[in-house]
C-alpha atoms as a PDB file:
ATOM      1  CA  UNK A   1     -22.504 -27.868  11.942  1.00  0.00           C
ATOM      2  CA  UNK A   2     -24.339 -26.318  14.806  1.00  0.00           C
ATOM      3  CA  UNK A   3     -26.774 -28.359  16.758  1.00  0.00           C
ATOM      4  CA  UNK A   4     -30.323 -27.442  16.563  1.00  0.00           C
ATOM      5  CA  UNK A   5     -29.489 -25.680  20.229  1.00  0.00           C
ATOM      6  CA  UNK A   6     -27.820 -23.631  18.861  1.00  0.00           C
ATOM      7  CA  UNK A   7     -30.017 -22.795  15.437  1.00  0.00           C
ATOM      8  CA  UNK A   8     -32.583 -22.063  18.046  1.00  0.00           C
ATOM      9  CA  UNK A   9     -30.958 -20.086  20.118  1.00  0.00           C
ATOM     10  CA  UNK A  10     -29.527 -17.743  17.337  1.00  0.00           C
ATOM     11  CA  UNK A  11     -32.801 -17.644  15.928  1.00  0.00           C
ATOM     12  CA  UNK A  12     -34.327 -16.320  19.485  1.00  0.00           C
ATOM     13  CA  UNK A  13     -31.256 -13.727  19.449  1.00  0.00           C
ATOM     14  CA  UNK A  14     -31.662 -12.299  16.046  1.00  0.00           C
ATOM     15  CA  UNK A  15     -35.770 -11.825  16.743  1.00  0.00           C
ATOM     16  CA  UNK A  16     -35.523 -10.429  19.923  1.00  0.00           C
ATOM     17  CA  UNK A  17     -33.135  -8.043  18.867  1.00  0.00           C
ATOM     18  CA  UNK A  18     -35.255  -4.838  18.724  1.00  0.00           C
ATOM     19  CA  UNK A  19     -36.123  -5.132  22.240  1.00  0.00           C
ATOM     20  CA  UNK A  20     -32.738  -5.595  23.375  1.00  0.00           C
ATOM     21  CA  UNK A  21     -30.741  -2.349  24.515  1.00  0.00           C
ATOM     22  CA  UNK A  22     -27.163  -3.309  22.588  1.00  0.00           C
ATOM     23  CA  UNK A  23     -24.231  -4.502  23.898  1.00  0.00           C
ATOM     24  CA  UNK A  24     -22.407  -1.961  26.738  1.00  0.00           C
ATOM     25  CA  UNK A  25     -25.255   0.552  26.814  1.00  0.00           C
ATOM     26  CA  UNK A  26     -24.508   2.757  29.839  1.00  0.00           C
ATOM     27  CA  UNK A  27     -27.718   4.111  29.639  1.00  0.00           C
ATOM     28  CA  UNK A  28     -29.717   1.118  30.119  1.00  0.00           C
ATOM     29  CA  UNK A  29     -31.893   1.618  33.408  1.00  0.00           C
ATOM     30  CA  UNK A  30     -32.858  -1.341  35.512  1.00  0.00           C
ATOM     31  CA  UNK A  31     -33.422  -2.176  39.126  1.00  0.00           C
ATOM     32  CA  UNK A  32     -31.342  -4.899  39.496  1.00  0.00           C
ATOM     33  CA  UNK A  33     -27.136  -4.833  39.224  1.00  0.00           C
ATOM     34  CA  UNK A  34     -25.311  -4.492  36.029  1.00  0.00           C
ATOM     35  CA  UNK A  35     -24.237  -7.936  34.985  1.00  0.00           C
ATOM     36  CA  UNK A  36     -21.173  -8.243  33.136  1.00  0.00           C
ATOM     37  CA  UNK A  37     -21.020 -11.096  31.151  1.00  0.00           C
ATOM     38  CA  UNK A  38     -17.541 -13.768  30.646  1.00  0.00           C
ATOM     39  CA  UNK A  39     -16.770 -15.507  27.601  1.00  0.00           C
ATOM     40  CA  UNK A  40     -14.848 -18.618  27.485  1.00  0.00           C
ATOM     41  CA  UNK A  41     -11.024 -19.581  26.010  1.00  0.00           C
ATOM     42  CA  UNK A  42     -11.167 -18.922  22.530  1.00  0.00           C
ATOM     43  CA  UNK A  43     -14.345 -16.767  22.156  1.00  0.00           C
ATOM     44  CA  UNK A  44     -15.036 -13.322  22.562  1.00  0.00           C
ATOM     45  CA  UNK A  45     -17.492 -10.893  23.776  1.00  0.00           C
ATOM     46  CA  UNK A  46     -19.789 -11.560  20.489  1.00  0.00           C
ATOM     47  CA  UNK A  47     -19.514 -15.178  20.648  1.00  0.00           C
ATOM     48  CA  UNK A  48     -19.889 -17.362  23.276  1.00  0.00           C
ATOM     49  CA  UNK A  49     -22.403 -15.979  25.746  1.00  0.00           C
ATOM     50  CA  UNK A  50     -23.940 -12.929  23.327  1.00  0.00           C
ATOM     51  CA  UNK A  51     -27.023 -15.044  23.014  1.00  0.00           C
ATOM     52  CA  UNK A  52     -27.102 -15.532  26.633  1.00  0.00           C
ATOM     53  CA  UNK A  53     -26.521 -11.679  26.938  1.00  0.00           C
ATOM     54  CA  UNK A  54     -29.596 -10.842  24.489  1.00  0.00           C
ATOM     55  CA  UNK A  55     -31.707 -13.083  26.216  1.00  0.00           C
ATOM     56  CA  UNK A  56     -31.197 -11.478  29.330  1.00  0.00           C
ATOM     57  CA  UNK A  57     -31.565  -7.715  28.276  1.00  0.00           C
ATOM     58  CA  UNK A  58     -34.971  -8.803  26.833  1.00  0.00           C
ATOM     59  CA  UNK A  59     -35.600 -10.433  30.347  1.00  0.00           C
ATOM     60  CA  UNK A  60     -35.170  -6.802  32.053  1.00  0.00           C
ATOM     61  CA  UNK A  61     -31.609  -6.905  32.652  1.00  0.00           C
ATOM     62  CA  UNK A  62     -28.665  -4.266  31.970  1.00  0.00           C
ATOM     63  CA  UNK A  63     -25.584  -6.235  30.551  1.00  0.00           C
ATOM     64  CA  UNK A  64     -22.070  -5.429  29.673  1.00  0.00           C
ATOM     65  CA  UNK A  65     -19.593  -7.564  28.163  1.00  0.00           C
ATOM     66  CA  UNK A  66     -15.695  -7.247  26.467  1.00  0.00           C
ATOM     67  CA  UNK A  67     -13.125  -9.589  24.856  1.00  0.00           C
ATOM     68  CA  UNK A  68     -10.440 -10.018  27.910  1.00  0.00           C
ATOM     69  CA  UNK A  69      -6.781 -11.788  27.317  1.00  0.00           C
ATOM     70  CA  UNK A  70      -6.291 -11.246  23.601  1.00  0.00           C
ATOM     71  CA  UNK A  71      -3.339 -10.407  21.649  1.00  0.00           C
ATOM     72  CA  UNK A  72      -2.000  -7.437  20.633  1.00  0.00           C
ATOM     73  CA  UNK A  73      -3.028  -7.573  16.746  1.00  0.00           C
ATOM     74  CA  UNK A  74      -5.167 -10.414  16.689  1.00  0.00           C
ATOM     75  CA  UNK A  75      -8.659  -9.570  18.933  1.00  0.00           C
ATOM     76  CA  UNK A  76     -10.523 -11.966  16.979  1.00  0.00           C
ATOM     77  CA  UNK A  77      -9.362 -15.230  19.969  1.00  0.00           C
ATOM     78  CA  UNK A  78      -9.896 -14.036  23.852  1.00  0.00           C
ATOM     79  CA  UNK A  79      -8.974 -15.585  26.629  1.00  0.00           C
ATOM     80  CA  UNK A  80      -5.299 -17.032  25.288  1.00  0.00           C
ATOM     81  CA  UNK A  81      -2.890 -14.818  27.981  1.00  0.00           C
ATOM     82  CA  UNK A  82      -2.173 -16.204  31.503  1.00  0.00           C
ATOM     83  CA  UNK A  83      -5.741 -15.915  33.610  1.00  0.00           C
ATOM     84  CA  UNK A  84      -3.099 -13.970  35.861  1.00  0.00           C
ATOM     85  CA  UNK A  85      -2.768 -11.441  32.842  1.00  0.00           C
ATOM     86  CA  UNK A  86      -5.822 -11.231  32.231  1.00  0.00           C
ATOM     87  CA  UNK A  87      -7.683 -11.102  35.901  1.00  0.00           C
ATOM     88  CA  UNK A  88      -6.662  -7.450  35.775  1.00  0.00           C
ATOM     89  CA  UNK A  89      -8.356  -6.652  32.770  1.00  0.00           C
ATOM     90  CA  UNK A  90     -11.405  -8.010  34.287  1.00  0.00           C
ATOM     91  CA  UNK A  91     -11.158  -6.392  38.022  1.00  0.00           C
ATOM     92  CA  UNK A  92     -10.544  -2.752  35.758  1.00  0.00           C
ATOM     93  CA  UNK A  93     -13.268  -3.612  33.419  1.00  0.00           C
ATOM     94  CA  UNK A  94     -15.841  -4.318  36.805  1.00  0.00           C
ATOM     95  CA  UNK A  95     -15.018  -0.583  38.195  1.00  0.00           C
ATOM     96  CA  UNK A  96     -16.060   0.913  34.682  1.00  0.00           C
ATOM     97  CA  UNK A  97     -19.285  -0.540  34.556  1.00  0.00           C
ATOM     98  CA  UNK A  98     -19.649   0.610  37.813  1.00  0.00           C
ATOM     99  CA  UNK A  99     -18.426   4.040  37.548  1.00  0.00           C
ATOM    100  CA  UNK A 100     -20.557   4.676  34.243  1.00  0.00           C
ATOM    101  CA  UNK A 101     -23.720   2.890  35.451  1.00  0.00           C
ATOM    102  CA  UNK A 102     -23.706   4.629  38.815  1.00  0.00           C
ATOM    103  CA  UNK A 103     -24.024   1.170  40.653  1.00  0.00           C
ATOM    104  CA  UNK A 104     -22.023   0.108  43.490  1.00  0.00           C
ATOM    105  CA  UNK A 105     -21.872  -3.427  42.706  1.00  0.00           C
ATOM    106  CA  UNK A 106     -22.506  -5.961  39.223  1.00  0.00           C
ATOM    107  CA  UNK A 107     -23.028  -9.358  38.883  1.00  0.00           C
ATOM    108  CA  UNK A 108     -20.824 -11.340  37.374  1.00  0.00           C
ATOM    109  CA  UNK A 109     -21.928 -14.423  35.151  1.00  0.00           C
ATOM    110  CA  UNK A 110     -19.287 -16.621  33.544  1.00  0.00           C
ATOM    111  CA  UNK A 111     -19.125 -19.342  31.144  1.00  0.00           C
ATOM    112  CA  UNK A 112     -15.890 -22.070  30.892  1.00  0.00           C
ATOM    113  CA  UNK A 113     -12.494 -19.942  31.555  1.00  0.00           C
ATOM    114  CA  UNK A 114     -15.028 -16.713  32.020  1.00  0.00           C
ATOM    115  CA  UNK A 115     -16.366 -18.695  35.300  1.00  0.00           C
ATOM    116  CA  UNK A 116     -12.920 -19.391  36.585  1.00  0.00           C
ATOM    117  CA  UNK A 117     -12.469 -16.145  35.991  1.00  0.00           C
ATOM    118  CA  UNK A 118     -15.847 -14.687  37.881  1.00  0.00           C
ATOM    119  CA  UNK A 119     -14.109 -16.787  40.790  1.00  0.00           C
ATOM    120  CA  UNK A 120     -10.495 -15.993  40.609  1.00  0.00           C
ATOM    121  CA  UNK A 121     -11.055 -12.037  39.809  1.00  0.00           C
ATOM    122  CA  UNK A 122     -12.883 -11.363  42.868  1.00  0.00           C
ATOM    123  CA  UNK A 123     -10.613 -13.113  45.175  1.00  0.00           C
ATOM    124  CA  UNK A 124      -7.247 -11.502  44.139  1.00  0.00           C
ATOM    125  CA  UNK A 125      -8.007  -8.467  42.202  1.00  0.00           C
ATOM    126  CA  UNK A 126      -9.377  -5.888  44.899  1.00  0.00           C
ATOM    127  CA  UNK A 127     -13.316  -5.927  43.556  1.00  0.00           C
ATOM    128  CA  UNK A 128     -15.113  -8.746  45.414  1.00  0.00           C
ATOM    129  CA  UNK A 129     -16.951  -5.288  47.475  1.00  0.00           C
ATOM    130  CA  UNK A 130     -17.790  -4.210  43.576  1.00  0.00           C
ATOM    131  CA  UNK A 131     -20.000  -7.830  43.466  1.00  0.00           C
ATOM    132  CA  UNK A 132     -22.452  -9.464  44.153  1.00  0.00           C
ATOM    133  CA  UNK A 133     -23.979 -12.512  42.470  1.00  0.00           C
ATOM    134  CA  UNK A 134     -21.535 -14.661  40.892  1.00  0.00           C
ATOM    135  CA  UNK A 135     -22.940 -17.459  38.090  1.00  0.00           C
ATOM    136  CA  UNK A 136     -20.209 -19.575  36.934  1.00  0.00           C
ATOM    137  CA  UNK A 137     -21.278 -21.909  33.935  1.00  0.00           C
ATOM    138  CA  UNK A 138     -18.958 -25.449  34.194  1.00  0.00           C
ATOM    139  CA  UNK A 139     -16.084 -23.621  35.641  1.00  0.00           C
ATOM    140  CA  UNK A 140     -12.510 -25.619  35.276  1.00  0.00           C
ATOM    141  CA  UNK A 141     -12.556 -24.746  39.460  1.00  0.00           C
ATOM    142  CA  UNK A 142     -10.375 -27.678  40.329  1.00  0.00           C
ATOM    143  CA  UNK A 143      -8.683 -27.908  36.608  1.00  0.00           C
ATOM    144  CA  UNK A 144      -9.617 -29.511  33.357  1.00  0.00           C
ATOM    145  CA  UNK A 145      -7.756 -32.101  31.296  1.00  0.00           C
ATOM    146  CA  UNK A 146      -9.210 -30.243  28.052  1.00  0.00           C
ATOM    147  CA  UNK A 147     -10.985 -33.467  26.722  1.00  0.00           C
ATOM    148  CA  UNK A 148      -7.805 -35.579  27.923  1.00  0.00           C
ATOM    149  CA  UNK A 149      -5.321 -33.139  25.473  1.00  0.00           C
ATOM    150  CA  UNK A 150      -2.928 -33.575  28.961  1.00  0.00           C
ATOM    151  CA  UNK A 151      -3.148 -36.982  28.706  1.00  0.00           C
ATOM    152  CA  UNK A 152      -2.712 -37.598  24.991  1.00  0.00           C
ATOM    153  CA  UNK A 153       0.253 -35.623  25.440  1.00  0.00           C
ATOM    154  CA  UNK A 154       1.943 -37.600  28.211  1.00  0.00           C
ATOM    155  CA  UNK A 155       1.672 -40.835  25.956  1.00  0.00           C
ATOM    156  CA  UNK A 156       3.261 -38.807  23.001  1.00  0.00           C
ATOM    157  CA  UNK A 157       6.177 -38.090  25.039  1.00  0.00           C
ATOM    158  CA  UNK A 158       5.861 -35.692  27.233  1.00  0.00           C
ATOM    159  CA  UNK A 159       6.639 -37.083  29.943  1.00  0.00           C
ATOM    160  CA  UNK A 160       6.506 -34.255  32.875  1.00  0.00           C
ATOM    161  CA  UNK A 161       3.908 -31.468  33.192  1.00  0.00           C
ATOM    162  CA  UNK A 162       6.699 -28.676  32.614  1.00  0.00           C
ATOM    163  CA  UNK A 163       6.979 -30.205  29.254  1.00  0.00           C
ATOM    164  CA  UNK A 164       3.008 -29.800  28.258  1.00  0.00           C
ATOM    165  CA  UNK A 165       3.106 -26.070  29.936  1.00  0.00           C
ATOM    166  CA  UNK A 166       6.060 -25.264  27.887  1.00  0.00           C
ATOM    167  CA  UNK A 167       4.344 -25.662  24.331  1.00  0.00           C
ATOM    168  CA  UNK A 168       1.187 -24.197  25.424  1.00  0.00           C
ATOM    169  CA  UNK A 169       2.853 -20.984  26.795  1.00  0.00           C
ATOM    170  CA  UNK A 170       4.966 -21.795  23.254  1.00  0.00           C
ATOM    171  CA  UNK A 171       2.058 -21.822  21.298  1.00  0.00           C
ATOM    172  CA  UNK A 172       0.468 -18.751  22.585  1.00  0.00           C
ATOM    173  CA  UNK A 173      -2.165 -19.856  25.220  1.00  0.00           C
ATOM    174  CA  UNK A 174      -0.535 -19.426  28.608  1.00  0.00           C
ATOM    175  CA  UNK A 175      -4.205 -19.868  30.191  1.00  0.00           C
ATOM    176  CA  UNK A 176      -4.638 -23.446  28.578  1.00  0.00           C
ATOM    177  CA  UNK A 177      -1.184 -24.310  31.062  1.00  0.00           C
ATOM    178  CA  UNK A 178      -2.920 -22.371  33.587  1.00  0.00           C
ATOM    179  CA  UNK A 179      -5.827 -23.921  33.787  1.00  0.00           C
ATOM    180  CA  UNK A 180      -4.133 -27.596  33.213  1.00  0.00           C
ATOM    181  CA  UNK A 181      -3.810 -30.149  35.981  1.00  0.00           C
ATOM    182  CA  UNK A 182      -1.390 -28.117  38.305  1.00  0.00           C
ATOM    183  CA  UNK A 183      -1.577 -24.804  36.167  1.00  0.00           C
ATOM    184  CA  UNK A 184      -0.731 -22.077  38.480  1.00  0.00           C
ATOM    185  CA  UNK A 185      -3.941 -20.469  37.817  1.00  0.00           C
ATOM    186  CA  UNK A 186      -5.517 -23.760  39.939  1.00  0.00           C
ATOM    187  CA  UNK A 187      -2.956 -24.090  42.427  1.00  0.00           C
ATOM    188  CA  UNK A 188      -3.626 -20.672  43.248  1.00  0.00           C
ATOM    189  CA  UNK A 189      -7.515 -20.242  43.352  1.00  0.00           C
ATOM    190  CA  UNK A 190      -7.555 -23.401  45.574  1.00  0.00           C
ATOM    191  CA  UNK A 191      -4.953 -21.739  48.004  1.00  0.00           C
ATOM    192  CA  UNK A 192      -6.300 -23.227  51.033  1.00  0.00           C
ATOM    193  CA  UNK A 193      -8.302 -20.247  51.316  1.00  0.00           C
ATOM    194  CA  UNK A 194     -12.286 -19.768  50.470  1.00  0.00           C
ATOM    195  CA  UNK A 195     -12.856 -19.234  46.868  1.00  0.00           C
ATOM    196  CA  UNK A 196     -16.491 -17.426  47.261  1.00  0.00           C
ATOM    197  CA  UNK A 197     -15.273 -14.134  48.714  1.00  0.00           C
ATOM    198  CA  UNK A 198     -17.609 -12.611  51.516  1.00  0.00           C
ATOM    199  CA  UNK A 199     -20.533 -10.555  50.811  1.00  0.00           C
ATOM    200  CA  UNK A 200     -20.202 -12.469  47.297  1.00  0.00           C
ATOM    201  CA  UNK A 201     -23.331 -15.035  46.518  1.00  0.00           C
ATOM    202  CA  UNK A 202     -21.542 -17.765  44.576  1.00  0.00           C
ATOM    203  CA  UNK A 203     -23.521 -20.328  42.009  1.00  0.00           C
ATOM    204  CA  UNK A 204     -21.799 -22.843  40.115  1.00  0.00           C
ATOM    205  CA  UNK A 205     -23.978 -24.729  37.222  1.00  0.00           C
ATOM    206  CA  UNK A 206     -22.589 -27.742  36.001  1.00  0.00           C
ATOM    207  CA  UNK A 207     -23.822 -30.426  33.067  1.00  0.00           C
ATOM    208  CA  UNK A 208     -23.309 -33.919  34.298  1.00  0.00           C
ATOM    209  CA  UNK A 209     -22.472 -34.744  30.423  1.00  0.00           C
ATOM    210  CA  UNK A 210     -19.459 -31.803  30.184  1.00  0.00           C
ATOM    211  CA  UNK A 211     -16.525 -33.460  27.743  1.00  0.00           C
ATOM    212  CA  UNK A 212     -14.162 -30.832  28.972  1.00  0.00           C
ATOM    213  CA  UNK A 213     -14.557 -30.198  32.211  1.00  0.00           C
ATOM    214  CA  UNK A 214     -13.740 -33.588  33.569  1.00  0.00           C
ATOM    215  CA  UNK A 215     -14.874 -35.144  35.935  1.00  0.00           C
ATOM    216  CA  UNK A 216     -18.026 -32.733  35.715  1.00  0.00           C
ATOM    217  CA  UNK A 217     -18.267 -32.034  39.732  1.00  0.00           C
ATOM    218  CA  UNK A 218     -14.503 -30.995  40.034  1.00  0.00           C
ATOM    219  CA  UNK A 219     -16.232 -27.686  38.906  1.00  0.00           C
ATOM    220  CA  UNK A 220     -18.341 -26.911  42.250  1.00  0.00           C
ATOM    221  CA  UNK A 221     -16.948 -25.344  44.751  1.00  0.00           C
ATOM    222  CA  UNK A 222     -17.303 -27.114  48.392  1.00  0.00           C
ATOM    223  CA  UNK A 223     -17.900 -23.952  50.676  1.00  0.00           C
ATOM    224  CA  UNK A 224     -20.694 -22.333  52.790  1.00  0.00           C
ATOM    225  CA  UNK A 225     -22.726 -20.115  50.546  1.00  0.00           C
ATOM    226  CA  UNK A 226     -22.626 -21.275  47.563  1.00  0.00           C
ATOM    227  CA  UNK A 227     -24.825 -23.484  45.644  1.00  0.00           C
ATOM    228  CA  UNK A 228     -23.923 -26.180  43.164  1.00  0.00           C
ATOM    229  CA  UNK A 229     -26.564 -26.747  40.493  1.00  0.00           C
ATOM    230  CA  UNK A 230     -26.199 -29.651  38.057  1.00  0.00           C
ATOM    231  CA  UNK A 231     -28.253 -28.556  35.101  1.00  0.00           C
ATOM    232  CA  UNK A 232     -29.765 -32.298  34.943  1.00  0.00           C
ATOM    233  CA  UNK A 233     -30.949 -31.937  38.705  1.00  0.00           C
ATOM    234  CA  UNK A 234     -33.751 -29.544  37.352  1.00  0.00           C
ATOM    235  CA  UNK A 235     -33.796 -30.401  33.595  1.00  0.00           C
ATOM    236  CA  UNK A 236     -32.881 -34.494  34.190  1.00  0.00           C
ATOM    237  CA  UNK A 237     -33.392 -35.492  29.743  1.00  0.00           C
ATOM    238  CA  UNK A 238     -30.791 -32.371  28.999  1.00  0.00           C
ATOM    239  CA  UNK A 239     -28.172 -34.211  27.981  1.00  0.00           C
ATOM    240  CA  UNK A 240     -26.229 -30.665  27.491  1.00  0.00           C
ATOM    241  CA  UNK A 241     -22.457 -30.645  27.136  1.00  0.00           C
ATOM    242  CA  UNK A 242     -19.317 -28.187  27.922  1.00  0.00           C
ATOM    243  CA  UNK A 243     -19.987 -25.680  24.728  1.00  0.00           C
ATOM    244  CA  UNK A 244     -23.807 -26.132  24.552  1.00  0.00           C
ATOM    245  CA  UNK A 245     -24.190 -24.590  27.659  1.00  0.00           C
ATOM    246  CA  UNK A 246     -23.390 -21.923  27.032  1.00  0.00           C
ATOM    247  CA  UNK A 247     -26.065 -21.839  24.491  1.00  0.00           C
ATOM    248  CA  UNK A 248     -29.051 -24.189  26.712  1.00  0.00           C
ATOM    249  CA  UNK A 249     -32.153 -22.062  27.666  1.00  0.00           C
ATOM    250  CA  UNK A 250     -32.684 -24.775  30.332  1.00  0.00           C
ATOM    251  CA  UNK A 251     -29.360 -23.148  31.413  1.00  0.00           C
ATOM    252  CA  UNK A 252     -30.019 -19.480  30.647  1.00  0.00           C
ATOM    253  CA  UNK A 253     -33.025 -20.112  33.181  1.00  0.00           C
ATOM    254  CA  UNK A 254     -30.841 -21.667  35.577  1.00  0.00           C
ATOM    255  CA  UNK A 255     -29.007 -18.672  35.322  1.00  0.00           C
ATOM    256  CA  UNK A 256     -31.724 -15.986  35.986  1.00  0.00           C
ATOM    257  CA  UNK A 257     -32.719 -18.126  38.826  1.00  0.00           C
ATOM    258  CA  UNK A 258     -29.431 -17.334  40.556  1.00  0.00           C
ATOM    259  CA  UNK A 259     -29.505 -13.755  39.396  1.00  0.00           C
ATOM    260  CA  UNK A 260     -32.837 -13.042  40.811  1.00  0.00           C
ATOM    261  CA  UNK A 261     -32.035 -15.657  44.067  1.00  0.00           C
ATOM    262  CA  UNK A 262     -35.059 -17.582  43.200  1.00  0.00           C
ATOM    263  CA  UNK A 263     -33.118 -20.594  42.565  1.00  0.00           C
ATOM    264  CA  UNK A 264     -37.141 -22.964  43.243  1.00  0.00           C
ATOM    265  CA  UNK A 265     -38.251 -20.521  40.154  1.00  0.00           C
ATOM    266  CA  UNK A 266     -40.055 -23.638  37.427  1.00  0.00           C
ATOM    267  CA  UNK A 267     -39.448 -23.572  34.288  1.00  0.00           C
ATOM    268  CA  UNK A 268     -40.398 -25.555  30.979  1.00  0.00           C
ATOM    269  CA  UNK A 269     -37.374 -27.439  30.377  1.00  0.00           C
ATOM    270  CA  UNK A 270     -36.163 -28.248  26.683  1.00  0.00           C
ATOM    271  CA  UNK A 271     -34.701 -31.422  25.701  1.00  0.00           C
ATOM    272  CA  UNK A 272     -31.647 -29.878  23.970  1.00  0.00           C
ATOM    273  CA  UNK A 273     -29.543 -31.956  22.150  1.00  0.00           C
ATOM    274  CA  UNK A 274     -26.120 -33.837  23.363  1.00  0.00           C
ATOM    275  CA  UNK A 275     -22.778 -32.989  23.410  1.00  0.00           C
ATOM    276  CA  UNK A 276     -21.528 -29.847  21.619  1.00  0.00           C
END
């Protein structure tokens, strides 16, 4: 059942929806970058952040979103292939937006695997000169136990981490092992090497209450230039969790803060509800 968040939220979407320009409109004109938009594992372009997305298009932004690591035959679940397989799809994905929009450069803003992924893309895929802002919502940055799945399956058995990665590459989501304790996704975004790429403005946003990405603060990243934003630092009775915030106008503000680097920008904040 979805929480009143989320009722709200949809509600907000569905009325605003003659002002907003559509998803992927190329000829949507605005001053600032294009910002292209990353769902989660499991979701797609039209679920996850396409309330976010609305939101912002009524706010004056251009935005541009796609489903990115799904199967051949079965588009309705993104985000299941190796981040490695799908990083590409992302980095191509970035120079069409820019090539039909007639920008040099987008923003990227990200939500669960889609943050990992507004970090990872621009570091190894050739396009951090193609951004500029990134916004990664409760990124798995230094890897996620998936609500303790990992863990449950250690005390079933499965005794070594080869074990775990095996039935998740088995069972079709190679980016679940990736982004695992010691995926290879994790091992190599935190190379040794800075994450935020230069000429790249990196903000992380983070719940303090996130059930999935765990502990919350593994998800900010420790570098000059970029700014780590617990979501509870500006909106302290949010008690907003890994899903919701994707859906959290205390966190859609959050994230047009970064986009328009007015991160001191008040705001009414919402009291949301917990959890999911």
């Amino acid at each position: 059942m979805p929480s009143l968040r989320q009722v709200l939220a949809s509600t907000l979407a569905c009325a605003s929806a003659a002002w907003a320009t559509g998803i992927n409109d190329f000829s949507c004109k605005s001053d600032g970058n294009p910002v292209v938009l990353l769902h989660g594992l499991g979701a797609t372009y039209y679920e996850d952040l396409n309330f976010l997305q609305y939101w912002l298009q009524n706010e004056g932004y251009c935005t541009y979103s796609k489903t990115y690591g799904a199967y051949d035959g079965f588009p309705f679940v993104g985000g299941l292939k190796p981040i490695a397989e799908s990083a590409p799809e992302i980095a191509a994905y970035i120079k069409e937006v820019t090539e039909k929009t007639g920008k040099s450069k987008v923003d990227l803003v990200g939500h669960s695997e889609g943050a990992f992924q507004s970090l990872y893309v621009p570091k190894f895929e050739g396009v951090s000169d193609k951004v500029d802002k990134v916004v990664a919502i409760a990124p798995p940055t230094h890897a996620t136990t998936f609500a303790n799945i990992y863990k449950l399956a250690y005390l079933l058995g499965n005794s070594t981490r080869e074990v775990v990665g095996d039935v998740l590459q088995t069972v079709g989501c190679g980016a679940c092992d990736d982004l695992g304790p010691n995926g290879a996704a994790i091992l190599r975004l935190n190379d040794g090497k800075p994450i935020a790429q230069e000429g790249n403005t990196v903000t992380i946003i983070a719940s303090k209450y996130d059930e999935l990405v765990t502990p919350p603060k593994t998800a900010f990243v420790q570098e000059d230039g970029v700014s780590n934003w617990w979501v509870q630092d500006t909106c302290k009775f949010d008690p907003v969790g890994h899903i919701g915030e994707a859906y959290d106008l205390n966190v859609w503000n959050l994230v047009k803060n970064a986009l328009d680097s007015t991160p001191d920008r008040k705001f009414v904040c919402l009291l949301g509800s917990p959890g999911k």
